[in-house]
Protein backbone atom coordinates (compact mmCIF):
# COMPACT_ATOMS: atom_id res chain seq x y z
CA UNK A 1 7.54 9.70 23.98
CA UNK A 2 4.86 12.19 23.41
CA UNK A 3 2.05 12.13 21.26
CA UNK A 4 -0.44 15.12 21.35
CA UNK A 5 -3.42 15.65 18.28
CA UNK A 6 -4.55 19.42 17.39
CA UNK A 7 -6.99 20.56 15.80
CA UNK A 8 -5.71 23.37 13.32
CA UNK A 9 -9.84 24.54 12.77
CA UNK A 10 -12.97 23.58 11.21
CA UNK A 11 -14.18 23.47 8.22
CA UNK A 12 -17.36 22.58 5.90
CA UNK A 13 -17.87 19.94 3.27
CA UNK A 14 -21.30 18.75 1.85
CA UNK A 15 -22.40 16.02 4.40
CA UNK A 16 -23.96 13.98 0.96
CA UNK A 17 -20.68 13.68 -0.31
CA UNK A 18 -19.19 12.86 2.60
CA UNK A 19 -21.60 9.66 3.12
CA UNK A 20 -22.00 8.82 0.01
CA UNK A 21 -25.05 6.51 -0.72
CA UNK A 22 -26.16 6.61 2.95
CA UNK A 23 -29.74 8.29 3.05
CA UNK A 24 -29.18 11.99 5.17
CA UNK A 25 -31.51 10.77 7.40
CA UNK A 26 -29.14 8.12 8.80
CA UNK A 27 -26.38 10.35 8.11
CA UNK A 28 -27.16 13.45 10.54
CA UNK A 29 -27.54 10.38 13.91
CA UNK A 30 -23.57 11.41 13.42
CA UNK A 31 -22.69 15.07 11.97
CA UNK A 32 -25.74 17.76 11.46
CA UNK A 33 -26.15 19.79 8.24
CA UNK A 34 -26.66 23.00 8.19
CA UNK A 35 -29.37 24.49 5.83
CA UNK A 36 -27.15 24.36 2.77
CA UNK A 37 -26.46 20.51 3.78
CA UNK A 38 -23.09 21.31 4.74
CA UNK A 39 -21.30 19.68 7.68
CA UNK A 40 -18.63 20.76 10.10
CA UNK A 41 -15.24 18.74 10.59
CA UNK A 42 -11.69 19.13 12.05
CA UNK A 43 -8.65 19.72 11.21
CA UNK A 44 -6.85 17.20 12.99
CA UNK A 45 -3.55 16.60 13.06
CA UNK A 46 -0.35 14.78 15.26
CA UNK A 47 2.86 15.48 16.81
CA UNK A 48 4.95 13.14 17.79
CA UNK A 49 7.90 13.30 19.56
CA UNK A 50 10.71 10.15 20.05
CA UNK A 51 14.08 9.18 19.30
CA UNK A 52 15.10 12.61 18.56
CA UNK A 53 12.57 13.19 15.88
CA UNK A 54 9.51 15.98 16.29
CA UNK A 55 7.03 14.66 13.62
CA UNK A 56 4.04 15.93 12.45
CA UNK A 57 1.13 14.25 10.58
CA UNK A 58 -0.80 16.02 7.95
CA UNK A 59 -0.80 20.29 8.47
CA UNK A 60 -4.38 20.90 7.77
CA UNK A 61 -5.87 23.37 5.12
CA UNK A 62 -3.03 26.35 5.48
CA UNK A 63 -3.58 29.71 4.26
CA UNK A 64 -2.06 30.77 0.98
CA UNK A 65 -5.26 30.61 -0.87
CA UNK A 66 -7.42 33.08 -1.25
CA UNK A 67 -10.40 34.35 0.31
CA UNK A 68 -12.51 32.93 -3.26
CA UNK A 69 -11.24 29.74 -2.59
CA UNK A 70 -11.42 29.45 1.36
CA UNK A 71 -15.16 30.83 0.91
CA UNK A 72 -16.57 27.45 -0.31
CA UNK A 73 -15.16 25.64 3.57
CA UNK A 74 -16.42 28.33 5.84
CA UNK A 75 -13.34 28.01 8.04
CA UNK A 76 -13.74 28.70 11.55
CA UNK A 77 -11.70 28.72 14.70
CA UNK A 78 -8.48 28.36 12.11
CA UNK A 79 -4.81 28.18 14.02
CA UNK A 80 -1.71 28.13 12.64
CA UNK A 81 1.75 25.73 13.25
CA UNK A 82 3.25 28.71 14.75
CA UNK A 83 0.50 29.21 17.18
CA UNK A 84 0.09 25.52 18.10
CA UNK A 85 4.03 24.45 18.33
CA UNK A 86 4.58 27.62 20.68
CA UNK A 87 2.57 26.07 23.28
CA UNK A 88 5.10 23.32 23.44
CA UNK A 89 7.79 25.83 23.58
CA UNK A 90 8.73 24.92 19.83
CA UNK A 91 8.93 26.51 16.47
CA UNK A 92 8.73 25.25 12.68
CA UNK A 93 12.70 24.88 12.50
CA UNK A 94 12.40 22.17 15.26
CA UNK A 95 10.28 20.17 13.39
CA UNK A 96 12.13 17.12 11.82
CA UNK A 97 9.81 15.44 9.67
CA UNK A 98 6.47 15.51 8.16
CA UNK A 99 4.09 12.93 6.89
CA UNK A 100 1.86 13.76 4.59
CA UNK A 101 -0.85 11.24 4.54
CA UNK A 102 -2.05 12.00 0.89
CA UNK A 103 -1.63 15.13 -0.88
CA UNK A 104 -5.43 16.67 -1.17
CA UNK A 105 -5.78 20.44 0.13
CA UNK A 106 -6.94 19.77 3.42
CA UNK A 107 -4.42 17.29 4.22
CA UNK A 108 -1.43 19.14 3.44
CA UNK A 109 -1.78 22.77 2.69
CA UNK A 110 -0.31 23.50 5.34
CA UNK A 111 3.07 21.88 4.36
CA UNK A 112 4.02 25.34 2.30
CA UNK A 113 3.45 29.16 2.97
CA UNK A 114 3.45 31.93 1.27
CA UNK A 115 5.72 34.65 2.06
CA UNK A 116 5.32 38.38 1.98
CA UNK A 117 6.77 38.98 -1.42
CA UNK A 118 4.77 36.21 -2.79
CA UNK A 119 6.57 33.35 -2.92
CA UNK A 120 5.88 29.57 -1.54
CA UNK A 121 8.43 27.94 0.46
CA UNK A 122 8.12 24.86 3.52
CA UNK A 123 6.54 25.74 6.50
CA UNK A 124 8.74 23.48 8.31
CA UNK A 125 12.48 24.59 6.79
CA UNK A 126 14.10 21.60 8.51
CA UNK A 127 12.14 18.49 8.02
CA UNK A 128 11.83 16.46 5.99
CA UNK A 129 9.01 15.58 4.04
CA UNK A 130 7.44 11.98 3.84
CA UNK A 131 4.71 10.89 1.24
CA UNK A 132 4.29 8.23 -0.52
CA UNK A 133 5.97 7.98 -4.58
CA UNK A 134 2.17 6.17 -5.92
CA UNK A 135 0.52 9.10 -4.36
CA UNK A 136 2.73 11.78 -5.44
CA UNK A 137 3.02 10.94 -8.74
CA UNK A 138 -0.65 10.52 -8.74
CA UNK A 139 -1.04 13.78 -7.56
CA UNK A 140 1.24 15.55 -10.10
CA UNK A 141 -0.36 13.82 -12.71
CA UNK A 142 -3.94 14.18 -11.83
CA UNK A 143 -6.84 12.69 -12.76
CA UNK A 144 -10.40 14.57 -13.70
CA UNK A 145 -11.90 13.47 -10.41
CA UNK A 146 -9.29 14.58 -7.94
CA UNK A 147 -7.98 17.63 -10.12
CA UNK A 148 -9.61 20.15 -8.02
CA UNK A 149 -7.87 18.66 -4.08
CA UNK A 150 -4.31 18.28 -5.89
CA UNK A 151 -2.86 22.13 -5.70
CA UNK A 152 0.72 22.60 -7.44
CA UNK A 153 1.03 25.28 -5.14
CA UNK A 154 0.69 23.05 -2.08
CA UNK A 155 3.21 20.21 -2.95
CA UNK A 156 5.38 21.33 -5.85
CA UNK A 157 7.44 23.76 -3.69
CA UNK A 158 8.17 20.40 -1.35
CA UNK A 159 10.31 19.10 -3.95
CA UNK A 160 11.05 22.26 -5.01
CA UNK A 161 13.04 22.68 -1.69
CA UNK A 162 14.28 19.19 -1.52
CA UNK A 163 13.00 18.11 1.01
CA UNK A 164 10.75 15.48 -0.51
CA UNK A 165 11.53 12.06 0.13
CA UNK A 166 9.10 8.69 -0.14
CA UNK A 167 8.03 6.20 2.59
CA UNK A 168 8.35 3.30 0.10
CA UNK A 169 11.61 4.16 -1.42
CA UNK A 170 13.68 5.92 1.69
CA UNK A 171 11.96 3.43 4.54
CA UNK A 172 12.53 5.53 7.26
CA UNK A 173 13.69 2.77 10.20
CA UNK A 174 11.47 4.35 13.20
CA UNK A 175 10.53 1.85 16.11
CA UNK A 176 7.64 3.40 17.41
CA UNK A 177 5.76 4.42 13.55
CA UNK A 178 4.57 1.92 10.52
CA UNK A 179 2.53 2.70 7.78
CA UNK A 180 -0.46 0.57 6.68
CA UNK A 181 -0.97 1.68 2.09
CA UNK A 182 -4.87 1.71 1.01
CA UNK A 183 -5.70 3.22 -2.26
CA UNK A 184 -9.66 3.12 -2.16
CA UNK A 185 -9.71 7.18 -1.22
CA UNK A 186 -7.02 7.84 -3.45
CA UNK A 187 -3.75 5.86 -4.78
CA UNK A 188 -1.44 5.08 -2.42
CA UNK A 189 -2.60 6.81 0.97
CA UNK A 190 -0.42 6.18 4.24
CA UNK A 191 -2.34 5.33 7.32
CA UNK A 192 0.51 5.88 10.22
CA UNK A 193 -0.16 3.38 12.75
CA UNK A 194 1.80 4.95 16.41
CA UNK A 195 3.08 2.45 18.93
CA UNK A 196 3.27 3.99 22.57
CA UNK A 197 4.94 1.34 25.10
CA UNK A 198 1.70 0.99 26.12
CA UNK A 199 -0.54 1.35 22.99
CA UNK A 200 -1.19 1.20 19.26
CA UNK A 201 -3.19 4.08 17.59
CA UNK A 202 -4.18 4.10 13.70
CA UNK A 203 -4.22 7.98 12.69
CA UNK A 204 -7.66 6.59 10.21
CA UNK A 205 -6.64 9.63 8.17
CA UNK A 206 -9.67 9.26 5.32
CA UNK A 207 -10.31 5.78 5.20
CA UNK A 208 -12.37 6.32 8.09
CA UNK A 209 -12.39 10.38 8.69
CA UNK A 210 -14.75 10.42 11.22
CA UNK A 211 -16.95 7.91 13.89
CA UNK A 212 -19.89 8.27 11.99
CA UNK A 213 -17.62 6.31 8.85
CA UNK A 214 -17.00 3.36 10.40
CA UNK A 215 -20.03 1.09 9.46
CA UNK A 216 -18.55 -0.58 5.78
CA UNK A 217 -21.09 0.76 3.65
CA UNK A 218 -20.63 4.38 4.88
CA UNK A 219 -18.12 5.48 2.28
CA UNK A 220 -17.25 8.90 1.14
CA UNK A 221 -18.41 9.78 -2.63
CA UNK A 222 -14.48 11.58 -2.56
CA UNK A 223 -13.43 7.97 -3.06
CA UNK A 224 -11.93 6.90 -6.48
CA UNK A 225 -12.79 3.20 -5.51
CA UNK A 226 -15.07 3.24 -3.52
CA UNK A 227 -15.64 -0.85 -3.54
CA UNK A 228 -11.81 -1.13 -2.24
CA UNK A 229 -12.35 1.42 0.62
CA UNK A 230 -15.11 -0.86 2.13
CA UNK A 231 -12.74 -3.69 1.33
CA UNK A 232 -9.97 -1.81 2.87
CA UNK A 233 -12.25 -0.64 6.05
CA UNK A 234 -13.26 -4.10 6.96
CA UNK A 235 -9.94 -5.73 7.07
CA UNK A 236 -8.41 -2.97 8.99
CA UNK A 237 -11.29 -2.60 11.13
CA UNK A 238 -10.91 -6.43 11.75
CA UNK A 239 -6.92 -5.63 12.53
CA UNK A 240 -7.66 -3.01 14.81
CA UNK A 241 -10.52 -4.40 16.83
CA UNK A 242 -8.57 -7.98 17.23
CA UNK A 243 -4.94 -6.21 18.11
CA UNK A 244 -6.66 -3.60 20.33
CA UNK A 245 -5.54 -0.45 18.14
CA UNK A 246 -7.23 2.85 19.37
CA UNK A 247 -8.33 4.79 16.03
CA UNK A 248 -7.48 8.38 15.39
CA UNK A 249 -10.51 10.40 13.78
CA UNK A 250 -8.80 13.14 11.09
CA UNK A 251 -12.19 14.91 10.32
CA UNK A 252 -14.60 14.08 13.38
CA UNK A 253 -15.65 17.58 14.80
CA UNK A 254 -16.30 15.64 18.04
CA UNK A 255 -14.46 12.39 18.71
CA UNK A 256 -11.04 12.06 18.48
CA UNK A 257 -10.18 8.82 18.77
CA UNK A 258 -11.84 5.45 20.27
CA UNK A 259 -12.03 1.80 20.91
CA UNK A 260 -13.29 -0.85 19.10
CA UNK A 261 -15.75 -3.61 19.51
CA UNK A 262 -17.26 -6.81 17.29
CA UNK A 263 -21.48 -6.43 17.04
CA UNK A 264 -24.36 -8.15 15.58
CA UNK A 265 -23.86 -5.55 12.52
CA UNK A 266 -20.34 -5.73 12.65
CA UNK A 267 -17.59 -3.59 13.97
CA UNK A 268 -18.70 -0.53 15.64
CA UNK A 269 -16.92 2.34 17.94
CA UNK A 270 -16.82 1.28 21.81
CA UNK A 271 -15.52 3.97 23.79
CA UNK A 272 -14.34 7.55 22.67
CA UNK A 273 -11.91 8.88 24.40
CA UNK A 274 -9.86 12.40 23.93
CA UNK A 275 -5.85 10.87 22.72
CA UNK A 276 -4.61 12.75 25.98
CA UNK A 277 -7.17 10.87 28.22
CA UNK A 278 -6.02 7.45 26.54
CA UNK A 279 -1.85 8.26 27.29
CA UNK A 280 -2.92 8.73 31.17
């Protein structure tokens, strides 16, 4: 079994909407702003490979846009699935399957490309294509809120292709990969939780994006409930601390993925590891 994480490039989002009601002055003890309050975070993203599957988890922000759109997240250090999957001696067509966590921008525009005639089609030609039915038809039918992270462009062509299918309708029988549903970000997103013969790991996708999100009231102002996500956070975080899960950062710019422990103030991060330096 392998399981490696990438990080497909950074990218900047206002740090006060990605903490929410926390004061910035708590806030920056985990991810600096910049002088326009903006913070840097990864692209992260997982490949799995077992049972004759080659999976990956979320494909990152893509590049169809355009250059008045991309302006706004300051990209930097951006790679794409060719460049990664070559250093494993791979390419797009040997990709079998793709989870798509939830369908906002940075989660999956990297699922589709544009061509050089214009057209959108799959990056991955072969796989196929795992979401969950609550969150795509939540996504297709969007709401006011989340209008503006649900791109036709990015997910349309999926079914398009046919290569759509849904978690909770399909149930894909894999040993070694559940999914955990929480709807506090957004309706129906899928939290893949990995089981190595060794370990469990919780990709946190954005229930918990990052380190600095894992105190309960530090909740991101994205959320369309954000009273569930703490809900959500603390029973999971219970879960995961009590079954000795290793948690999967999406978004942190530094930490990719750590242990938990049980404090005074709760659950808090123990030790942060790199995923390669936890599958030694």
């Amino acid at each position: 079994m392998i399981v490696k994480a990438f990080n497909l490039g950074s990218f900047k989002l206002d740090g006060g909407a990605m903490f929410g009601v926390v004061p910035k002055s708590i806030w920056t003890r985990y991810n600096t702003a910049d002088e326009h309050n903006l913070c840097t975070w990864a692209s992260r993203c997982i490949f799995i490979s077992c049972e004759n599957k080659n999976i990956i988890i979320d494909t990152g922000l893509g590049n169809k846009q355009s250059e008045a759109f991309f302006k706004h997240y300051h990209r930097t250090n951006t790679r794409t699935w060719e460049d990664v999957l070559s250093e494993m001696s791979l390419t797009p067509d040997d990709i079998t399957d793709v989870i798509m966590t939830h369908l906002h921008f940075d989660h999956v525009g990297g699922a589709t490309i544009k061509k050089g005639d214009g057209r959108i089609s799959t990056t991955f030609p072969k796989a196929t294509y795992w979401t969950h039915s609550g969150q795509w038809n939540w996504a297709i039918q969007p709401n006011d809120r989340e209008k503006a992270s649900f791109l036709e462009e990015n997910i349309l062509p999926i079914q398009q292709s046919g290569q759509l299918k849904f978690w909770d309708i399909d149930l894909p029988q894999w040993s070694f990969l559940e999914m955990i549903t929480v709807d506090g970000h957004t309706e129906k997103q899928l939290l893949p939780l990995i089981k190595t013969p060794t370990k469990k790991y919780l990709f946190a996708a954005d229930l918990i994006p990052s380190h600095g999100h894992i105190p309960i009231p530090y909740v991101m102002s994205y959320d369309v409930r954000p009273l569930l996500t703490m809900d959500e956070k603390k029973s999971i975080l219970q879960m995961a601390v009590d079954l000795d899960w290793i948690i999967i950062f999406e978004h942190d710019p530094h930490v990719e993925c750590c242990t938990l422990i049980h404090t005074e103030k709760g659950v808090r991060a123990h030790h942060f590891f790199t995923l390669a330096e936890t599958l030694l």
